[in-house]
Protein backbone atom coordinates (compact mmCIF):
# COMPACT_ATOMS: atom_id res chain seq x y z
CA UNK A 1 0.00 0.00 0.00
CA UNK A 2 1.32 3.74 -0.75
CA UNK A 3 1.05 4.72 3.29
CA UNK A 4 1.77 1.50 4.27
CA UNK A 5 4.88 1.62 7.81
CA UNK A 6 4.21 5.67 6.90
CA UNK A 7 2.46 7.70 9.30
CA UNK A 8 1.39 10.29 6.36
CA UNK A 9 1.97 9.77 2.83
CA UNK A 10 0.44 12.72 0.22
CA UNK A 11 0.47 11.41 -3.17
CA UNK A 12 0.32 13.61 -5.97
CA UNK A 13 -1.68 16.66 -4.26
CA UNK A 14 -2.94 19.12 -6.80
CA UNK A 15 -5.10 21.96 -5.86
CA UNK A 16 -5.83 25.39 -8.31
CA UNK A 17 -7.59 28.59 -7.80
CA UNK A 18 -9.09 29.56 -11.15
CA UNK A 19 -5.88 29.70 -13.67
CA UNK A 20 -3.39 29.82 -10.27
CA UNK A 21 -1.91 26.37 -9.62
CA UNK A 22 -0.96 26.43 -5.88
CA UNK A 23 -0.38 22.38 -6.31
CA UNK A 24 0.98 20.54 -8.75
CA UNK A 25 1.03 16.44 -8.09
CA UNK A 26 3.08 17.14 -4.97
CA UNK A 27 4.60 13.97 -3.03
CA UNK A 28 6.11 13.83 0.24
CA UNK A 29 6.03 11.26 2.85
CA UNK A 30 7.03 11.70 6.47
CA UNK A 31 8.26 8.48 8.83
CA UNK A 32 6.25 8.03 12.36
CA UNK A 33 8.17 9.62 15.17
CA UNK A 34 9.70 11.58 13.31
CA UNK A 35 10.33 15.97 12.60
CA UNK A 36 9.98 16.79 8.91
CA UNK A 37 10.15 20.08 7.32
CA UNK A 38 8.04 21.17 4.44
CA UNK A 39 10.14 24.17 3.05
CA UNK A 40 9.51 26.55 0.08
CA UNK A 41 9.05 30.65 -1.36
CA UNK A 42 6.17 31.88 -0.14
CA UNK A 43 3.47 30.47 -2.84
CA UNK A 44 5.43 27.44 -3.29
CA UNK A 45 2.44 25.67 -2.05
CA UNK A 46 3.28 24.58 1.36
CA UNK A 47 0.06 26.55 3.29
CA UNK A 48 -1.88 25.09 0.68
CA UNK A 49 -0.76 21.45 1.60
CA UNK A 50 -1.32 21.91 5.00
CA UNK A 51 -5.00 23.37 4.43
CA UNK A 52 -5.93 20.18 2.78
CA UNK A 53 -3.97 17.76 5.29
CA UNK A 54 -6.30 20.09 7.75
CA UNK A 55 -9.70 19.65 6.21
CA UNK A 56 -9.81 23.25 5.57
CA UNK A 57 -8.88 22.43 1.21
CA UNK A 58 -10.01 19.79 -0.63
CA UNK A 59 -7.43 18.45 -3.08
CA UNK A 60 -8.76 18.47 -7.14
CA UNK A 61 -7.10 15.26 -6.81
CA UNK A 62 -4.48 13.26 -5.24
CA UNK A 63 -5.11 11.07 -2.47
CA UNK A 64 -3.99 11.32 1.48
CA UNK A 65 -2.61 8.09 3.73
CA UNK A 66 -2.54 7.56 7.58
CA UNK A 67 -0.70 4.84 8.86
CA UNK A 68 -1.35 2.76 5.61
CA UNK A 69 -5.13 3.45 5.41
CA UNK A 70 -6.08 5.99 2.35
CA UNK A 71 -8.19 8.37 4.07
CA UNK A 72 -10.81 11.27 3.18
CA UNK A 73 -10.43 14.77 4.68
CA UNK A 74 -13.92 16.26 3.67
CA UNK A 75 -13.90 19.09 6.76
CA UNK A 76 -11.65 19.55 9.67
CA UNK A 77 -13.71 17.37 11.92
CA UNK A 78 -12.04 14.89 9.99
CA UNK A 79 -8.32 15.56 10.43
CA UNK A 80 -9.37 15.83 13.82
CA UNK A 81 -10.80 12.45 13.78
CA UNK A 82 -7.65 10.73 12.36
CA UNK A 83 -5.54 12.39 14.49
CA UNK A 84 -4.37 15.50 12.54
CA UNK A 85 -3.89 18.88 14.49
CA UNK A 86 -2.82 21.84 13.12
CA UNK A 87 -1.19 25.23 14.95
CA UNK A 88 -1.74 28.03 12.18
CA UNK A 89 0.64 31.18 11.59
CA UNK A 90 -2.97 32.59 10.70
CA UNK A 91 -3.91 32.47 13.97
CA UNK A 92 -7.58 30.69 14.35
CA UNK A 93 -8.01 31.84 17.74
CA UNK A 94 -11.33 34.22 17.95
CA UNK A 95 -10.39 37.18 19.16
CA UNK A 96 -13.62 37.53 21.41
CA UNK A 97 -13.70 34.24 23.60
CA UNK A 98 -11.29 33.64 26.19
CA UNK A 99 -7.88 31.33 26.12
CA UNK A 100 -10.16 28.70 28.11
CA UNK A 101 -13.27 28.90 25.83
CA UNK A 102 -10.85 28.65 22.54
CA UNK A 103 -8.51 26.16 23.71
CA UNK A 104 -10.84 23.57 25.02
CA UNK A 105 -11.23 20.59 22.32
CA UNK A 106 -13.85 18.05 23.56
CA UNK A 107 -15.55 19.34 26.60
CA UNK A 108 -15.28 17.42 29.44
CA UNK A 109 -19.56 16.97 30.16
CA UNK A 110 -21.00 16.32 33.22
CA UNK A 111 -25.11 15.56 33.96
CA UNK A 112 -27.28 15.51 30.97
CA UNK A 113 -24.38 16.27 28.48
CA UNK A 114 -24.07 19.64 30.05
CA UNK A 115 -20.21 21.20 30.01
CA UNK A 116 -18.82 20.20 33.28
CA UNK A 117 -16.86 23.83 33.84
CA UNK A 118 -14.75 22.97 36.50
CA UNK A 119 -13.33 20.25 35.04
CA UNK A 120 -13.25 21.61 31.78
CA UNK A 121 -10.68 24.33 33.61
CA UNK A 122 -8.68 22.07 35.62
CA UNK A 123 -8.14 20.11 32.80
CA UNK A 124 -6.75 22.88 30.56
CA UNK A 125 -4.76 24.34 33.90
CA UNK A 126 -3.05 21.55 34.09
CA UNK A 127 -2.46 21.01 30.19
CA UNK A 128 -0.58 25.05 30.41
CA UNK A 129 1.11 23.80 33.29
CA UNK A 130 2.36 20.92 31.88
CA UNK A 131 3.79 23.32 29.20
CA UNK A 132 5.28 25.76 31.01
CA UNK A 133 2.55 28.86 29.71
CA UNK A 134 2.11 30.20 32.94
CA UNK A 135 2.31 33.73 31.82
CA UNK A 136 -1.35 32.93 29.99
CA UNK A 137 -4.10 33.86 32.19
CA UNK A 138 -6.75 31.45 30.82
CA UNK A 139 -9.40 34.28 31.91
CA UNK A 140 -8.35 36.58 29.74
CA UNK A 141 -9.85 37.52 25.86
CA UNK A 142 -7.59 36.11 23.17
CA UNK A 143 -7.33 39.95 21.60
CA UNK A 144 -5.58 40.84 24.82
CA UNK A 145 -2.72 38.46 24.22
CA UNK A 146 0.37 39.69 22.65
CA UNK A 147 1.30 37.25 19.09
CA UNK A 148 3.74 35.34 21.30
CA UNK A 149 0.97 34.00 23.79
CA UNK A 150 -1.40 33.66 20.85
CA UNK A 151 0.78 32.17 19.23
CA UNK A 152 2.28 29.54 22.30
CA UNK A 153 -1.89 29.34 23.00
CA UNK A 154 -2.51 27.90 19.29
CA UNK A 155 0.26 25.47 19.37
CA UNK A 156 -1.51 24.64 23.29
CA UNK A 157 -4.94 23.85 21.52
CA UNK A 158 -3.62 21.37 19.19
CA UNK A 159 -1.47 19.36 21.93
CA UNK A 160 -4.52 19.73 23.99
CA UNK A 161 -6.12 17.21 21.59
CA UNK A 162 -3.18 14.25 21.56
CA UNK A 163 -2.69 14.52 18.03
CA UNK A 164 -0.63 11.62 16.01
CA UNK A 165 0.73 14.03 13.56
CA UNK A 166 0.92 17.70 14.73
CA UNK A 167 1.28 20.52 11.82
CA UNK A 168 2.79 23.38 13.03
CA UNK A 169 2.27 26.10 9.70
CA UNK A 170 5.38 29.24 10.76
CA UNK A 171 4.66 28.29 14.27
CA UNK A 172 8.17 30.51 15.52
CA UNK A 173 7.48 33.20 13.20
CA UNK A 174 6.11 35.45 16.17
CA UNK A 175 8.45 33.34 19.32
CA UNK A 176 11.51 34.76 20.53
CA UNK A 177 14.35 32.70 21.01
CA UNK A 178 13.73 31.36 24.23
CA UNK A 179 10.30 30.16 23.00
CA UNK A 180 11.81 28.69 19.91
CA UNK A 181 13.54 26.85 22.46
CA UNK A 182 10.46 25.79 24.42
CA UNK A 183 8.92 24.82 20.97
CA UNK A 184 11.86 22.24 20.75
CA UNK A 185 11.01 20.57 23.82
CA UNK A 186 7.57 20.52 22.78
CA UNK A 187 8.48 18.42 19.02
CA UNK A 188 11.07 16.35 21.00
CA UNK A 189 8.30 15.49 23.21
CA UNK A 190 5.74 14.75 20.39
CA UNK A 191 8.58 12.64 18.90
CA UNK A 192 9.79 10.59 22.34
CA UNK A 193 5.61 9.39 22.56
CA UNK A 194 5.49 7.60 19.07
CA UNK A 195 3.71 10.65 17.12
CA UNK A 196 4.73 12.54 13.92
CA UNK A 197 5.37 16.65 13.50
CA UNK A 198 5.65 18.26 10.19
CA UNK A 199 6.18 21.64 10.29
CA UNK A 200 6.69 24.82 7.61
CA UNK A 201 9.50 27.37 8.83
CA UNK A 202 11.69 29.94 6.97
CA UNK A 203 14.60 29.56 9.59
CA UNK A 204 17.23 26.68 8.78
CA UNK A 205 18.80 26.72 12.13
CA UNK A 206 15.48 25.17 13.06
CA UNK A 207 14.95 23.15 10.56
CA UNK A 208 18.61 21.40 11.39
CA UNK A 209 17.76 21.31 15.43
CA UNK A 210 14.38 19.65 14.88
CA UNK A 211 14.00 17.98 11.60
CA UNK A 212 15.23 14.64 10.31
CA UNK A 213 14.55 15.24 6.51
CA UNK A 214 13.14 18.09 4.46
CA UNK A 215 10.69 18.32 1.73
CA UNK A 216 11.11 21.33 -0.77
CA UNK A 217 8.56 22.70 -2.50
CA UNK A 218 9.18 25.20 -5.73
CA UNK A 219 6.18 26.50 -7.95
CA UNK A 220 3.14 24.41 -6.50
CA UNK A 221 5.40 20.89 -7.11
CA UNK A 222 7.80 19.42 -5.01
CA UNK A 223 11.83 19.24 -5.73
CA UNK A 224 12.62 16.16 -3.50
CA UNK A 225 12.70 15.47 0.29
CA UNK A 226 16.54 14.54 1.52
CA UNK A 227 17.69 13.57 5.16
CA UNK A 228 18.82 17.35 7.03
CA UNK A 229 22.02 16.20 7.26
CA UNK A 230 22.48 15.21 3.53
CA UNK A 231 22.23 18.70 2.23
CA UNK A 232 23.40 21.90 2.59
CA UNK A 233 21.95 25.39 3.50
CA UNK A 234 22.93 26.65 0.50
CA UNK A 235 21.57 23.88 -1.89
CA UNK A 236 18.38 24.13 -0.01
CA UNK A 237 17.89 27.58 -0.87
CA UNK A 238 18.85 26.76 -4.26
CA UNK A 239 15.84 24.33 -4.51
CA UNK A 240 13.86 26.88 -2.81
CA UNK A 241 14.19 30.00 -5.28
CA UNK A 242 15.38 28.24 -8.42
CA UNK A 243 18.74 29.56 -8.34
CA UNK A 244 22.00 30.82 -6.28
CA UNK A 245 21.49 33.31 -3.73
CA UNK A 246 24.95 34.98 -3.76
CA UNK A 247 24.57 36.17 -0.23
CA UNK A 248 22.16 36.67 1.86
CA UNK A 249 22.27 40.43 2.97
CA UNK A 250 23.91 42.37 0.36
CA UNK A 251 26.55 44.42 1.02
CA UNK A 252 26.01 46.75 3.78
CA UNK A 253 26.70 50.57 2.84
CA UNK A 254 29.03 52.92 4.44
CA UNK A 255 27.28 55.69 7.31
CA UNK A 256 27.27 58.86 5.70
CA UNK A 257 29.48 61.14 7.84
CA UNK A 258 27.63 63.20 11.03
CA UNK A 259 24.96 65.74 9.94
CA UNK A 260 22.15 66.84 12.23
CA UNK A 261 19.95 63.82 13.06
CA UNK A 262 16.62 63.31 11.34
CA UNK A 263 14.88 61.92 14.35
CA UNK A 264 16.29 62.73 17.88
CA UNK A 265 14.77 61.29 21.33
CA UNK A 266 15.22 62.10 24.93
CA UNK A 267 13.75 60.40 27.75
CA UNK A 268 11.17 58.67 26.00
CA UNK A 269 8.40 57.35 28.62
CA UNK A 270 4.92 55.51 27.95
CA UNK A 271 2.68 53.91 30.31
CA UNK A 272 3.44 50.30 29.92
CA UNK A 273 7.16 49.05 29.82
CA UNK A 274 8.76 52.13 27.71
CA UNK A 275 10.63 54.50 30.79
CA UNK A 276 13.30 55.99 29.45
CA UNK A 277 14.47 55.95 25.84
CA UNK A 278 17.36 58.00 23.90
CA UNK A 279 18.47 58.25 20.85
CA UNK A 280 19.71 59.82 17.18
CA UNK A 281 18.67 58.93 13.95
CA UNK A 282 20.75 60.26 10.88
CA UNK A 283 19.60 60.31 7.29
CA UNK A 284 21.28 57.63 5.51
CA UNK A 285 21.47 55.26 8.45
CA UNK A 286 19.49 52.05 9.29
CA UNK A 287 19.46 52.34 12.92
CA UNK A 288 18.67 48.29 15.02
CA UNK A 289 16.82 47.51 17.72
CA UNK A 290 17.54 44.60 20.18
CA UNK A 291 16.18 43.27 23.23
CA UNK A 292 14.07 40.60 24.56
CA UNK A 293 10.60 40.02 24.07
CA UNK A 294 8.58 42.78 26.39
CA UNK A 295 11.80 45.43 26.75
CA UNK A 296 9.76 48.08 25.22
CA UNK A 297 10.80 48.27 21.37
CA UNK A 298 6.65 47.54 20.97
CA UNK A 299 6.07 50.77 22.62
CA UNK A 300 8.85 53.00 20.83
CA UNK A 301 7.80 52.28 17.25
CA UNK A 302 4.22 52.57 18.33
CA UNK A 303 4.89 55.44 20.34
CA UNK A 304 6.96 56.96 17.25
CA UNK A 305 4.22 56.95 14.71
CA UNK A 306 1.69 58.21 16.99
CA UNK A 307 -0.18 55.51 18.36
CA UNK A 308 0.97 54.93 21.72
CA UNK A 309 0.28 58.45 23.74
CA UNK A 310 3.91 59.37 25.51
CA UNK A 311 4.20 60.20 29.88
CA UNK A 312 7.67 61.42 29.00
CA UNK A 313 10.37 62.73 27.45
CA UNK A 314 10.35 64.49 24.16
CA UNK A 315 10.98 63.82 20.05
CA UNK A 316 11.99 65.76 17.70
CA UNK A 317 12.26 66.23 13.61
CA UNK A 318 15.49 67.83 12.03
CA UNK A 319 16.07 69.95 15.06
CA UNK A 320 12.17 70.90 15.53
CA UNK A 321 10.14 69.13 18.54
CA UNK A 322 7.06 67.06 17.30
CA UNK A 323 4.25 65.24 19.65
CA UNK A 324 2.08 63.19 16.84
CA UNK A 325 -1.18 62.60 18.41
CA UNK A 326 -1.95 60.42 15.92
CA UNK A 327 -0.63 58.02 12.51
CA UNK A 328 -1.99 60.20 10.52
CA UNK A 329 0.23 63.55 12.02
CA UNK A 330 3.03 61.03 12.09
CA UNK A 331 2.45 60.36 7.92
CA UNK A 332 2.34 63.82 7.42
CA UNK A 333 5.68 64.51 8.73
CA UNK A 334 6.99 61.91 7.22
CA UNK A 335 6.90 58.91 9.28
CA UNK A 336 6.01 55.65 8.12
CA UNK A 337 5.71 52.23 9.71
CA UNK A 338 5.38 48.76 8.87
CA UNK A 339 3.60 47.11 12.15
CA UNK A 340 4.15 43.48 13.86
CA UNK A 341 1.61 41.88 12.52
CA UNK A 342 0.54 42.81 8.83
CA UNK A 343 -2.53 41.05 8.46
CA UNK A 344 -3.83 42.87 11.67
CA UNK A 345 -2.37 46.03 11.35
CA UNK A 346 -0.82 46.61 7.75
CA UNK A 347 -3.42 45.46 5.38
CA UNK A 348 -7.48 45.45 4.37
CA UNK A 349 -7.51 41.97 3.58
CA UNK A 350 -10.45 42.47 1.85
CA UNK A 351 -9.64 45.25 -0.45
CA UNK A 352 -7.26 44.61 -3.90
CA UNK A 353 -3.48 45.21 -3.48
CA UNK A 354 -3.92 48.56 -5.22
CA UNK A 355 -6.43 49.85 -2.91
CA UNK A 356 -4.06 48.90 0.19
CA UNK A 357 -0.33 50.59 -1.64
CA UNK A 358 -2.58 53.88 -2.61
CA UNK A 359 -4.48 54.06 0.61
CA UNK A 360 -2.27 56.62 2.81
CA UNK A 361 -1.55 58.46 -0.63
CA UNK A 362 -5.02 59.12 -1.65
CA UNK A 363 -4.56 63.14 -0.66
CA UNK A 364 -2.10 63.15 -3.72
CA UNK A 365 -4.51 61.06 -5.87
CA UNK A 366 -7.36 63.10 -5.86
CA UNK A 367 -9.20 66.32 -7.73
CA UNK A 368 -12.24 67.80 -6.49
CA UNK A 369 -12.28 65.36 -4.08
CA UNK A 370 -12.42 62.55 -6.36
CA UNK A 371 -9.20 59.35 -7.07
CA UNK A 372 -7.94 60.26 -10.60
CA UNK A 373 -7.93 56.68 -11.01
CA UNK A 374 -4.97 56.86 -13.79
CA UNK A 375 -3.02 58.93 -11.23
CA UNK A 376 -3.74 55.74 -8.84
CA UNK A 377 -2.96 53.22 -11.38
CA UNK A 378 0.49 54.77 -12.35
CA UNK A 379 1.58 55.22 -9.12
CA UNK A 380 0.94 51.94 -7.92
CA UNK A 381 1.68 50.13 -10.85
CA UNK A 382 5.39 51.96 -10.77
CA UNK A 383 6.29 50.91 -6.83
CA UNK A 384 4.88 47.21 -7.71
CA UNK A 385 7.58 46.98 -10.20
CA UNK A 386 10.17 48.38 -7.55
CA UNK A 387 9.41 46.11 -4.69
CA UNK A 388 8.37 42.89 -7.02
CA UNK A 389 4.89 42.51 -6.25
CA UNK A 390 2.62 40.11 -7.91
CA UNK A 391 1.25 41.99 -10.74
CA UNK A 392 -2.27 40.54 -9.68
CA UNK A 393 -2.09 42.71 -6.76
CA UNK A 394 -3.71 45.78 -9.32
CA UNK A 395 -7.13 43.30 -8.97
CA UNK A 396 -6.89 40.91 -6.68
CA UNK A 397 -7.45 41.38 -2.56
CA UNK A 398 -4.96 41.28 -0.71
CA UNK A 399 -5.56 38.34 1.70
CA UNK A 400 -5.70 36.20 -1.16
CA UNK A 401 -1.61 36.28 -1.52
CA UNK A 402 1.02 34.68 0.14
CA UNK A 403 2.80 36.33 3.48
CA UNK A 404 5.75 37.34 1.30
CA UNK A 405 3.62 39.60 -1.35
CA UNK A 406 1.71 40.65 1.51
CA UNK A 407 4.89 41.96 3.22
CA UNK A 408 5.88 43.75 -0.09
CA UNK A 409 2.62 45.67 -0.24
CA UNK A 410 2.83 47.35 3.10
CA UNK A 411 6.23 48.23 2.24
CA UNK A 412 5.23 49.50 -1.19
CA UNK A 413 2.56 51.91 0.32
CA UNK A 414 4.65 53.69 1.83
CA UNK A 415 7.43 53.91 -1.22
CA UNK A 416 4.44 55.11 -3.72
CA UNK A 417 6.10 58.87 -1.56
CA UNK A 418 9.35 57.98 -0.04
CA UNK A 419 9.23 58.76 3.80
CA UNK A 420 11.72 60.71 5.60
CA UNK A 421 11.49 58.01 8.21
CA UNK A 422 10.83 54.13 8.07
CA UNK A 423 10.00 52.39 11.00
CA UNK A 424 10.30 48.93 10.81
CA UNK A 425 9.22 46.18 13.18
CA UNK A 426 10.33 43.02 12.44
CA UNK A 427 9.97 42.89 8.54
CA UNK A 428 10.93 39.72 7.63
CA UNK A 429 8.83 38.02 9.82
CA UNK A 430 7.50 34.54 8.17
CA UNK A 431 8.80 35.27 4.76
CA UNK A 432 10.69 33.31 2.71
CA UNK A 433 14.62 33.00 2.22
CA UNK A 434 14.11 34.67 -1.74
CA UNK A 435 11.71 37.73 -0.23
CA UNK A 436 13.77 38.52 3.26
CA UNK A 437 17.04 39.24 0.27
CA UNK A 438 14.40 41.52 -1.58
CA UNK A 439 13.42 43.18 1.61
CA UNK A 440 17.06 43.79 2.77
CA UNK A 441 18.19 45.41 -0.88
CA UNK A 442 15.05 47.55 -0.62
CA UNK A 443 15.66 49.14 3.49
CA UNK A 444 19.85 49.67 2.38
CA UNK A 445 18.52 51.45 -1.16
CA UNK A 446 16.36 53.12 1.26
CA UNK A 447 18.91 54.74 3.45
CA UNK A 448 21.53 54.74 0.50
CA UNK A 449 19.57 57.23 -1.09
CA UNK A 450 19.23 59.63 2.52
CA UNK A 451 16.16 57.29 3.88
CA UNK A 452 16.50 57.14 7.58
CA UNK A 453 15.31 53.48 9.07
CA UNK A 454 14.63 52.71 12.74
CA UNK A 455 14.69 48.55 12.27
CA UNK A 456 13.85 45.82 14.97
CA UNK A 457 14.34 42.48 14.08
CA UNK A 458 14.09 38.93 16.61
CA UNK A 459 17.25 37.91 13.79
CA UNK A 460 19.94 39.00 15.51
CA UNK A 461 21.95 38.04 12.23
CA UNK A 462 19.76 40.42 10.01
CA UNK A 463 21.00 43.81 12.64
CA UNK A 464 24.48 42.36 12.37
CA UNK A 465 24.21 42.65 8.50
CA UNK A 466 22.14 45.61 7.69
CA UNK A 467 22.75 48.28 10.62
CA UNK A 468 25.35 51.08 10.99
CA UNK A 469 24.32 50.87 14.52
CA UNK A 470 22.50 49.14 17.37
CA UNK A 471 20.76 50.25 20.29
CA UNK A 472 19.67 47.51 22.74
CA UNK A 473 16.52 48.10 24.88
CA UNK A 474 16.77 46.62 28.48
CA UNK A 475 14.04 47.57 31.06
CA UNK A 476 12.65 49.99 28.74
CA UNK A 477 15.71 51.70 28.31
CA UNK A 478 18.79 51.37 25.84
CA UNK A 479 21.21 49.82 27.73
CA UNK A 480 23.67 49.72 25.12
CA UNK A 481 24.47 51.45 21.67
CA UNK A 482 26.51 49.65 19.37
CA UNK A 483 28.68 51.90 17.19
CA UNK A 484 29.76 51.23 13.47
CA UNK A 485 32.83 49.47 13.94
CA UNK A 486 32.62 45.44 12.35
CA UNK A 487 34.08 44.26 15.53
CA UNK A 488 31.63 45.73 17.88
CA UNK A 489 28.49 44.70 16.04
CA UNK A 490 28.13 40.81 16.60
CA UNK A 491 25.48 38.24 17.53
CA UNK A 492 27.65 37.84 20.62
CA UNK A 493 27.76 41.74 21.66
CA UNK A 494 23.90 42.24 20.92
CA UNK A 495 23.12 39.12 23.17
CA UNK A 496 25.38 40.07 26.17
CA UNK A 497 23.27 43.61 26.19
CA UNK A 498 20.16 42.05 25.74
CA UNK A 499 21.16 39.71 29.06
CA UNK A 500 21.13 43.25 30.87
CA UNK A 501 25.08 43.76 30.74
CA UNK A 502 25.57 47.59 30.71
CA UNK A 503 27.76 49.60 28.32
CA UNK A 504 30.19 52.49 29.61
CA UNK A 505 29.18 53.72 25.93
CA UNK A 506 25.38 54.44 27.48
């Protein structure tokens, strides 16, 4: 039999929306008990396999196998039934119930079939217990949680239900590193009890500390699946995009010498976690941000652009002090921002590509109050081509593209009229190996040509690469500044000042 000493076996999966082939008779099997990774671009295919091993897809044909029997995943209920779980990177929690209410799988019932509450609770308790999530109050609304405990809480729900193969779909994409770490525990456990994880990241360090063999996928079909320790990291991402990646970060530009700062802040207070933040920005530079999950670097970029109100201190543009009351004052002076979370924050999902890249430019789109809707088209149409957008983003709404084209629109909105001033939180968040090296050549052609970029990343490697300097928050304050010098800028420097260890420099 095709599944047969297997515990999943997809046979020639294809799947296509209208003329858009997202599958292609795409193979891979995975051994019980063991880690495998399912790798690719973003589009390759890989959500789109793990929507159908879900229930959430059906295939247009191809056939599914579990443990050697062929089986038929009509709806969800049935991957649930045969054992299948799936943590999302598009988070399925609903945003209005609590962690207990979302998490729970089968209700424990008491009397009559009614929900038997208490046990219900204690049952969960213990599961977040077991898993070390005590910093999850299972009380509180899911919108309240920061994406780290959403994101540890989704991962919770589908342990919660014993599953024999667990999918975990860019389930680090939003963990810092000590939770990457916690993850590990969690597949090693999954692994030590007989059961199967498959799991779709962008990172290869994970992919080599978890995963036994790799599947790549490249244009909807897949390349091949090797043992991890058979291939390289640079052969991998050959099979990824198609071709070599000459390096990874291009080559990082030289600081322009010191002019008056474009962005200058003292003392910078707000009224959760951010106490006491300074800094310079210059034009030209591409400024990092470090620190541990919670030290604040939420609140400064928020803060920055106008959505967080300031207690303290004071900011000022080229010399002349600014308080933005709001994004939009921010935009006006010239402050953009690409947020944390773009399907939350950076996009209408529901409205086409074009509608999202013109939307904070309409003021220079319109006459008489009306979008001159060639204006529109020609100034969208010109940024797509700059930051490689799908050229079905003029049409098509935006949720219906991958996390990679996504990520490229909310950076294109704001290129359609260069900023002074790009804030950027974590950019390259889920996106593929082939999009992160677009993003980087677009923020250092940014500041090449006088941009100023304020850039946090949870890849210490990408502030190592791209910034002149870094500043490290600690406590809500910078508790270190990293100056332009090769020697000074390392993953081992940046760590040691996240850890708390002070700088005479500060």
């Amino acid at each position: 039999m095709p599944g047969e000493g297997l515990a999943l076996n997809a046979k020639n999966l294809s799947k296509a929306f209208g003329a858009t082939k997202a599958l292609v008779d795409a193979n891979f099997a995975v051994e019980t008990g063991t880690a495998h990774a399912l790798l690719g671009e973003n589009g390759a295919g890989k959500s789109t396999t793990i929507k159908i091993l879900s229930g959430i897809l059906r295939p247009d044909s191809g056939e599914v196998w579990l443990g050697g029997q062929r089986v038929e995943l009509r709806e969800p209920r049935d991957a649930h039934r045969h054992g299948l779980q799936t943590a999302f990177q598009e988070l399925t929690l609903a945003p209005d119930l609590t962690v207990l209410e979302k998490v729970l799988a089968y209700e424990p019932t008491g009397v009559a079939g009614q929900l038997d509450r208490k046990k219900a609770r204690n049952a969960v308790a213990a599961h977040f217990e077991a898993l070390a999530l005590t910093d999850i109050d299972l009380r509180a609304d899911v919108r309240d949680l920061s994406l780290n405990q959403r994101q540890r809480t989704e991962i919770a729900r589908a342990l919660f239900r014993n599953p024999r193969v667990l999918l975990l779909d860019e389930a680090t994409s939003t963990l810092s590193g000590r939770d990457v770490g916690w993850l590990g525990d969690i597949v090693r456990m999954v692994k030590a009890r007989g059961a199967t994880v498959v799991m779709i990241t962008h990172k290869m360090a994970e992919v080599r500390a978890f995963c036994e063999r790799v599947t790549v996928l490249r244009n909807g079909r897949d390349v091949g699946t090797f043992a991890t320790e058979a291939v390289s990291d640079e052969e991998i991402v050959e099979m990824i995009i198609g071709r070599s990646l000459d390096a990874t970060f291009p080559e990082k530009t030289q600081a322009r010498a010191a002019v008056r700062p474009v962005l200058s802040v003292r003392d910078l207070a707000t009224e959760q976690r951010l106490t006491k933040c300074s800094f310079d920005l210059h034009p030209g530079e591409i400024l990092g941000v470090a620190g541990l999950q919670g030290m604040g670097q939420s609140e400064l970029f928020s803060a920055l652009f106008g959505a967080t109100p300031t207690t303290g201190g004071s900011i000022e543009m080229e010399g002349e002090p600014v308080l933005f009351g709001s994004p939009r004052q921010a935009i006006n002076a010239g402050v953009a921002l690409v947020p944390e979370d773009r399907k939350t924050e950076g996009l209408f999902l529901e409205l086409s590509g074009r509608e999202n890249m013109a939307m904070p430019n309409l003021g220079h789109m319109t006459r008489w109050g009306m979008i001159e809707g060639d204006t529109e088209n020609r100034s969208v149409a010109a940024v797509m081509q700059i930051v490689q957008v799908d050229d079905r983003a003029l049409y098509l709404r935006a949720g219906a593209f991958s996390g990679g084209n996504q990520q490229k629109m909310v950076l294109a909105k704001w290129l359609v009229r260069p900023p002074k001033i790009l804030l950027l939180f974590d950019p390259c968040r889920g996106v593929d190996v082939g999009t992160k090296h677009e993003i980087y050549v677009l923020i250092t052609k940014f500041a090449a040509e006088g941009g100023a970029v304020l850039f946090y990343s949870s890849e210490t490697p990408e502030l190592v690469n791209l910034c002149h300097r870094v500043i490290v928050l600690y406590g809500g304050q910078v508790a270190d500044v990293l100056p332009s010098t090769g020697e000074d800028i390392s993953e081992k420097s940046i760590m040691r000042a996240t850890l708390g260890q002070r700088s005479a420099r500060v």
